[in-house]
N, C-alpha and C. Protein backbone atom coordinates (compact mmCIF):
# COMPACT_ATOMS: atom_id res chain seq x y z
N UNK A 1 81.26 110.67 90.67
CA UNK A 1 82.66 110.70 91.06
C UNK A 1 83.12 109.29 91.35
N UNK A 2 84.69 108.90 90.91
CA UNK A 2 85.06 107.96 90.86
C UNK A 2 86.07 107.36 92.62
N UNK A 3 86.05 106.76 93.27
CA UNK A 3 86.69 106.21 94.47
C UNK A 3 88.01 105.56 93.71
N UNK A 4 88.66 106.51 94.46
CA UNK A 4 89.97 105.45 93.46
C UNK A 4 91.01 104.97 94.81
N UNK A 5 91.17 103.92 95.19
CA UNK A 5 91.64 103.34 96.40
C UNK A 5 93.38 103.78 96.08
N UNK A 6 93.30 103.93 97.79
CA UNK A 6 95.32 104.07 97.86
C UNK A 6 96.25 103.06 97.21
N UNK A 7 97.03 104.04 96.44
CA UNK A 7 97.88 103.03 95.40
C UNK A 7 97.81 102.90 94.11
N UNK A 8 96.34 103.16 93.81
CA UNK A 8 96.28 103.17 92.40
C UNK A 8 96.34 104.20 91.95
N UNK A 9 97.20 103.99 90.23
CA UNK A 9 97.61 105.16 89.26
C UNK A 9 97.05 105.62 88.79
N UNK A 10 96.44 106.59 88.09
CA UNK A 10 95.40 107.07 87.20
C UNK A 10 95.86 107.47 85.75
N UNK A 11 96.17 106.98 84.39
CA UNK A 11 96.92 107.04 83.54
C UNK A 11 95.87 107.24 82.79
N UNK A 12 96.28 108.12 82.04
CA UNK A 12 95.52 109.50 80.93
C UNK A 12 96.37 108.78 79.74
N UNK A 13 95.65 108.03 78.64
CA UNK A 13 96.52 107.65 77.64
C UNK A 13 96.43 109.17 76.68
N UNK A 14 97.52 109.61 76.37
CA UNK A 14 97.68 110.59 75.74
C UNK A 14 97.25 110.66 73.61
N UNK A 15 96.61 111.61 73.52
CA UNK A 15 95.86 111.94 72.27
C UNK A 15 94.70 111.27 72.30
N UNK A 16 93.97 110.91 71.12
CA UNK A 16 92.85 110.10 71.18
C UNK A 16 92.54 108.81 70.49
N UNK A 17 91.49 108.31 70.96
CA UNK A 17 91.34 106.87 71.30
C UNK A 17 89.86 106.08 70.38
N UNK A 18 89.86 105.51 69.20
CA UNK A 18 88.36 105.16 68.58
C UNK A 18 87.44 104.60 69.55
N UNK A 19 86.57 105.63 70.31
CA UNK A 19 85.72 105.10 70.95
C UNK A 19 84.58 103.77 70.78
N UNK A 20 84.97 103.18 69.24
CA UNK A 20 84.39 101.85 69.59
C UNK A 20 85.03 101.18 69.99
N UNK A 21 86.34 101.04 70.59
CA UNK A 21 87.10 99.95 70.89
C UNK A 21 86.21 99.92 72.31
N UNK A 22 85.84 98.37 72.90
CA UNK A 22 85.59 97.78 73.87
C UNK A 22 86.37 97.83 74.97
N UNK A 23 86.18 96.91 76.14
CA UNK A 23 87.20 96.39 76.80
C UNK A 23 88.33 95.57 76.42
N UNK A 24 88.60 94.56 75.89
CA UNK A 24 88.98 93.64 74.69
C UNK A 24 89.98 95.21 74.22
N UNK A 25 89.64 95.75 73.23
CA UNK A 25 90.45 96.52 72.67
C UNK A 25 91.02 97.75 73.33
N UNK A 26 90.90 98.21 74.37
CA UNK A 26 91.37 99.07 75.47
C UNK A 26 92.73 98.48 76.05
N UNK A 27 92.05 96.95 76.25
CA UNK A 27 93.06 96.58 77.20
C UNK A 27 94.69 95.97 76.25
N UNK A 28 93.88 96.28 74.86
CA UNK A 28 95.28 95.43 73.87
C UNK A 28 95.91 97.04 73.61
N UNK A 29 95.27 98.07 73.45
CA UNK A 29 95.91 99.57 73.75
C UNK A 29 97.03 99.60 75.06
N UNK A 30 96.58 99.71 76.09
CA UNK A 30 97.24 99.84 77.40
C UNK A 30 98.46 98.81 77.38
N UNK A 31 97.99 97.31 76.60
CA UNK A 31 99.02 96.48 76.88
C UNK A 31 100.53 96.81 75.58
N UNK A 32 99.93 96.84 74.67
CA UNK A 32 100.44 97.37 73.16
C UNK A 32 101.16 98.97 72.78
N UNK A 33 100.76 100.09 73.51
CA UNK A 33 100.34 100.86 72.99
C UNK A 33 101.25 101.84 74.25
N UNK A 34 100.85 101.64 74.88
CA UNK A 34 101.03 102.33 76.36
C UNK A 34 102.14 101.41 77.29
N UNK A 35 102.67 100.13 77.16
CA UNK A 35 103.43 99.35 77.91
C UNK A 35 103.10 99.31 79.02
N UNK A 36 101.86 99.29 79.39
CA UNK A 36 101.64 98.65 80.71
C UNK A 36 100.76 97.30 80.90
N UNK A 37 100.83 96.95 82.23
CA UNK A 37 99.92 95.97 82.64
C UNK A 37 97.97 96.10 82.80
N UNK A 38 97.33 95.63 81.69
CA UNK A 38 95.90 96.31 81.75
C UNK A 38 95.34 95.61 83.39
N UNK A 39 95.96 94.52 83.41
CA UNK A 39 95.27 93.69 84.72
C UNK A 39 96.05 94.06 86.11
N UNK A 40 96.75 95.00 86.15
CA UNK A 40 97.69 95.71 87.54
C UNK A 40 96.95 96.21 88.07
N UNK A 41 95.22 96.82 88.35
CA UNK A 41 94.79 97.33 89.28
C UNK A 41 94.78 99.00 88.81
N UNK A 42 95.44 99.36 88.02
CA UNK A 42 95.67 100.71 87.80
C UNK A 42 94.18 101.15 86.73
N UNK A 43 93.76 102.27 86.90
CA UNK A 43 92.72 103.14 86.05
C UNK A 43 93.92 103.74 84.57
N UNK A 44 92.92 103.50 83.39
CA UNK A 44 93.35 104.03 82.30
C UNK A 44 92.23 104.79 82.02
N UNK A 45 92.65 105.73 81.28
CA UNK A 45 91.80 106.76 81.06
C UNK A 45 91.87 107.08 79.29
N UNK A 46 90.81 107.12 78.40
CA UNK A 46 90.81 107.25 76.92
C UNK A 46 90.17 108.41 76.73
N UNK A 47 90.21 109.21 75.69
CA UNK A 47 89.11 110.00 75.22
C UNK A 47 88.73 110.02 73.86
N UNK A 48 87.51 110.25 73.66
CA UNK A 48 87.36 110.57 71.87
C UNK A 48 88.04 111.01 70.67
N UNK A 49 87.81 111.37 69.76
CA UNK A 49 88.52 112.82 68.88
C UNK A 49 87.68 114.02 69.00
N UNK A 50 86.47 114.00 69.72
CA UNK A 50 85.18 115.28 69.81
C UNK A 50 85.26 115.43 71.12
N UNK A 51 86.11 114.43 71.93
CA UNK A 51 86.65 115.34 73.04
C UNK A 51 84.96 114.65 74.06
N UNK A 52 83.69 114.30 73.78
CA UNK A 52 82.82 114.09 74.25
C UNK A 52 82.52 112.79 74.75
N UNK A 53 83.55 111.69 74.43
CA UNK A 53 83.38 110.82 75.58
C UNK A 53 84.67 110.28 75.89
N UNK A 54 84.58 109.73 77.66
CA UNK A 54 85.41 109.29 78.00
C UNK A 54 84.92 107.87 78.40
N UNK A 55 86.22 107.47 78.29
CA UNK A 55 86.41 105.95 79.18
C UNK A 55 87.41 105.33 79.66
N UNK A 56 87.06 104.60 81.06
CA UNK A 56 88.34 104.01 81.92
C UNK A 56 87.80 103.18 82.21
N UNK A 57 89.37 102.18 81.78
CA UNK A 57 88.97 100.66 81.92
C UNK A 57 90.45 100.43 83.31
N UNK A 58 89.62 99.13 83.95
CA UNK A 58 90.47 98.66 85.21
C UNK A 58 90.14 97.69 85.69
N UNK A 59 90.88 96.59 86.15
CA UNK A 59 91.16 95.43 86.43
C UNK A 59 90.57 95.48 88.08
N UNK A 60 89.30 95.29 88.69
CA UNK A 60 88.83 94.90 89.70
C UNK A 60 89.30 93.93 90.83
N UNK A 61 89.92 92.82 90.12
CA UNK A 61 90.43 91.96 90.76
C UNK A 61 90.29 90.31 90.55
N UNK A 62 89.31 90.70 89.54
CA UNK A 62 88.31 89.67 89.16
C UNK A 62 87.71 89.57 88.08
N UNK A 63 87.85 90.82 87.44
CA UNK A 63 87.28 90.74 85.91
C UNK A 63 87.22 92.18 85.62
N UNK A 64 87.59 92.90 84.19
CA UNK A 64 87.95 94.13 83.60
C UNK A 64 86.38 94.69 83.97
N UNK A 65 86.77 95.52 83.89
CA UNK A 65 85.65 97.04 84.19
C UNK A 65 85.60 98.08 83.61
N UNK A 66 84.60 98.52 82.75
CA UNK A 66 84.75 99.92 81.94
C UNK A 66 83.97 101.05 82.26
N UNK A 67 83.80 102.30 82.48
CA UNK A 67 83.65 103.32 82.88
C UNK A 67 83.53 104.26 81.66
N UNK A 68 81.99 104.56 81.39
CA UNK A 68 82.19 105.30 80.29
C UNK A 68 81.15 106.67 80.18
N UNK A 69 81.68 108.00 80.00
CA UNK A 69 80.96 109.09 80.00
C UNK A 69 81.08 110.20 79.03
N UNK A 70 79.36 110.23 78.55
CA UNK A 70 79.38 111.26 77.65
C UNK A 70 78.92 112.59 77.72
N UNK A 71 79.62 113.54 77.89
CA UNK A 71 79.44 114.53 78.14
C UNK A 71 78.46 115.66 77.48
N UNK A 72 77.73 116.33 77.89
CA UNK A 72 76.36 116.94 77.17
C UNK A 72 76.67 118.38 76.49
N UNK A 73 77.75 119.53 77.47
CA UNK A 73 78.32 120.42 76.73
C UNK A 73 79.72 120.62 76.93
N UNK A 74 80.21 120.93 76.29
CA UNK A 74 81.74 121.54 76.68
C UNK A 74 82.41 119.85 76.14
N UNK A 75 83.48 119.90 76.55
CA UNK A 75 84.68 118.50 76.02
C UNK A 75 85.15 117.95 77.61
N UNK A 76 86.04 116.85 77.34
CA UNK A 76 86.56 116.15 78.14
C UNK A 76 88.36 117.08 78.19
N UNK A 77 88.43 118.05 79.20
CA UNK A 77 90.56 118.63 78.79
C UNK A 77 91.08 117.24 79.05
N UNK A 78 91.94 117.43 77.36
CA UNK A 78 93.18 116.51 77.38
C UNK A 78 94.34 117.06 77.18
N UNK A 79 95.31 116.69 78.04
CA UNK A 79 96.88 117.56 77.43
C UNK A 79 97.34 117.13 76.22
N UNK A 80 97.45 118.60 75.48
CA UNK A 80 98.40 118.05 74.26
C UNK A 80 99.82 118.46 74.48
N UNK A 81 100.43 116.93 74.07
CA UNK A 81 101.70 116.82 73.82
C UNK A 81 102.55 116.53 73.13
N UNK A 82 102.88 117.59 71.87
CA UNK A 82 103.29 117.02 70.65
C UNK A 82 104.71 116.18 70.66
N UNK A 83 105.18 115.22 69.77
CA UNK A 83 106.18 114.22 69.86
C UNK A 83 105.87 112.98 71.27
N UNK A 84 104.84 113.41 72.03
CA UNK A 84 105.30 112.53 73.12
C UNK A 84 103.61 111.11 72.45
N UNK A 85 104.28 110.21 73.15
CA UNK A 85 103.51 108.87 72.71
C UNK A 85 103.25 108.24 74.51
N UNK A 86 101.85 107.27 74.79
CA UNK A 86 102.09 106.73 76.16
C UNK A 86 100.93 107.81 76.76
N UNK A 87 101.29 107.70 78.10
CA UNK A 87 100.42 108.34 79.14
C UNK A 87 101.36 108.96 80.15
N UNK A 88 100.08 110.06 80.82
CA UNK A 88 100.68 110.77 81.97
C UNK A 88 100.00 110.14 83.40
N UNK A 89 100.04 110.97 84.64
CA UNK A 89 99.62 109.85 85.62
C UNK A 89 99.07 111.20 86.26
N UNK A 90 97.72 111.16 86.45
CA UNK A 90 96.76 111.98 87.46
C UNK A 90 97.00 112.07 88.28
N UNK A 91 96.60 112.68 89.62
CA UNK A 91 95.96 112.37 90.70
C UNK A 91 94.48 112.09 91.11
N UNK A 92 94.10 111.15 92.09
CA UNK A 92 92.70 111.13 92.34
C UNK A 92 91.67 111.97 91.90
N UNK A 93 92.17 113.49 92.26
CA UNK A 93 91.70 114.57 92.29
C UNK A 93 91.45 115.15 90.98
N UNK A 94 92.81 115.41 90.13
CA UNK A 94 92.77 115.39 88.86
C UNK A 94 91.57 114.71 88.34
N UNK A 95 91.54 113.16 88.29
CA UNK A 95 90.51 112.61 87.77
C UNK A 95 89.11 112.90 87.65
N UNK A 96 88.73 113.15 89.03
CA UNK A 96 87.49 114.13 90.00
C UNK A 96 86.85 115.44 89.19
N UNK A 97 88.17 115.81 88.92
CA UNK A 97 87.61 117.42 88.09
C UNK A 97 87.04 116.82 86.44
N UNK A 98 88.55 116.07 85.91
CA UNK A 98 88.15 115.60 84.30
C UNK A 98 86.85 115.00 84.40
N UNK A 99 86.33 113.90 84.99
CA UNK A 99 85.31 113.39 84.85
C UNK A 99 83.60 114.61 85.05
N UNK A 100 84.02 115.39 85.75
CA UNK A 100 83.22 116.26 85.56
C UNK A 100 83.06 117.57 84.63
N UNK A 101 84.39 117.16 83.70
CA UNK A 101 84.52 118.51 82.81
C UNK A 101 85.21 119.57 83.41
N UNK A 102 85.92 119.42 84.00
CA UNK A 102 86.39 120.46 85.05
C UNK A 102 87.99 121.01 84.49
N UNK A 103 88.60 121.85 84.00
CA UNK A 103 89.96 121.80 83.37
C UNK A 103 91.08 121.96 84.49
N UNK A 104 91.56 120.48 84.88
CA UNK A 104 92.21 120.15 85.69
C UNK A 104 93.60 120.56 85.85
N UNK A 105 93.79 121.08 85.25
CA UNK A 105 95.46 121.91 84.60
C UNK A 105 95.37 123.00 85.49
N UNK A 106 94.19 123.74 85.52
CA UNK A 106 94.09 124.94 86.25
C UNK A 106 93.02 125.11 86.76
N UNK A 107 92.36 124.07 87.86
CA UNK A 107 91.15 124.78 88.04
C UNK A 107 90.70 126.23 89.24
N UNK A 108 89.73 126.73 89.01
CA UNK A 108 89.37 127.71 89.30
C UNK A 108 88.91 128.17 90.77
N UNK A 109 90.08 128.39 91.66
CA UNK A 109 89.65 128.82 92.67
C UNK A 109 88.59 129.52 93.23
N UNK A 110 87.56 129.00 93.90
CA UNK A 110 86.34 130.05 93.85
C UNK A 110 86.10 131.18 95.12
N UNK A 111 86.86 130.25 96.38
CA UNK A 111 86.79 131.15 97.80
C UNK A 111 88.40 131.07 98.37
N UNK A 112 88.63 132.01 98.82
CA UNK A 112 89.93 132.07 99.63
C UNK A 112 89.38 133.40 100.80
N UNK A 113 90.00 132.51 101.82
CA UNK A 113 90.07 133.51 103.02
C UNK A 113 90.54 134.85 102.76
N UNK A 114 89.68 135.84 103.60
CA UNK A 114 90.09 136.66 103.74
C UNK A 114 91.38 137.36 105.36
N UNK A 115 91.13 136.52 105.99
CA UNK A 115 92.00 137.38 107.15
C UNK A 115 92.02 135.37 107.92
N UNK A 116 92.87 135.33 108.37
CA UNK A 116 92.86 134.25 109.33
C UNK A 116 92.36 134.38 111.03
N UNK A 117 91.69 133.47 111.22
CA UNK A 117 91.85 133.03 112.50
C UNK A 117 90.15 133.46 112.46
């Protein structure tokens, strides 16, 4: 699980991404591609076309950082959004579930109270 400090965005670049691109080529995506700042501190988030690996690249403070995971069964959920181009923006939490395969759109309540107090 990823620590993602107060303030920072978590941006899901939307569709998919040639997982050989590096850091170097992530960050000319985000800057090119996505209109943002790769060196702002913010988490970007890529995924495959097999849906089986991810990666997030982010500006430390001091030098780019990449984050990369391949998943053993099941896919990485990505929203599809047809006509739309760019990224959406997570929450911490959101992130928490995707990185574990978890389908963050809806995940699955497992306990709820029964009676209070």
């Amino acid at each position: 699980m990823m620590f993602v400090p107060a303030g920072v965005k978590v941006h899901l670049a939307l569709g998919y991404t040639d997982m050989r691109k590096g850091m170097d080529g992530l960050a000319m995506l985000v800057q090119d591609v996505l209109n943002k700042d790769p060196f702002c501190g913010h988490l970007f988030a890529f995924r495959g076309k097999k849906a089986s690996v991810l990666k997030i690249l982010f500006w430390d403070g001091n030098g780019l950082c990449l984050f990369t995971k391949r998943i053993d069964q099941g896919g990485f959920v990505w929203p599809v959004m047809a006509g739309h181009d760019g990224s959406i923006t997570l929450t911490p939490a959101q992130l928490a579930m995707l990185i574990e395969g978890i389908d963050w759109r809806v995940p699955e309540r497992v306990w709820k109270p029964a009676i209070a107090g």
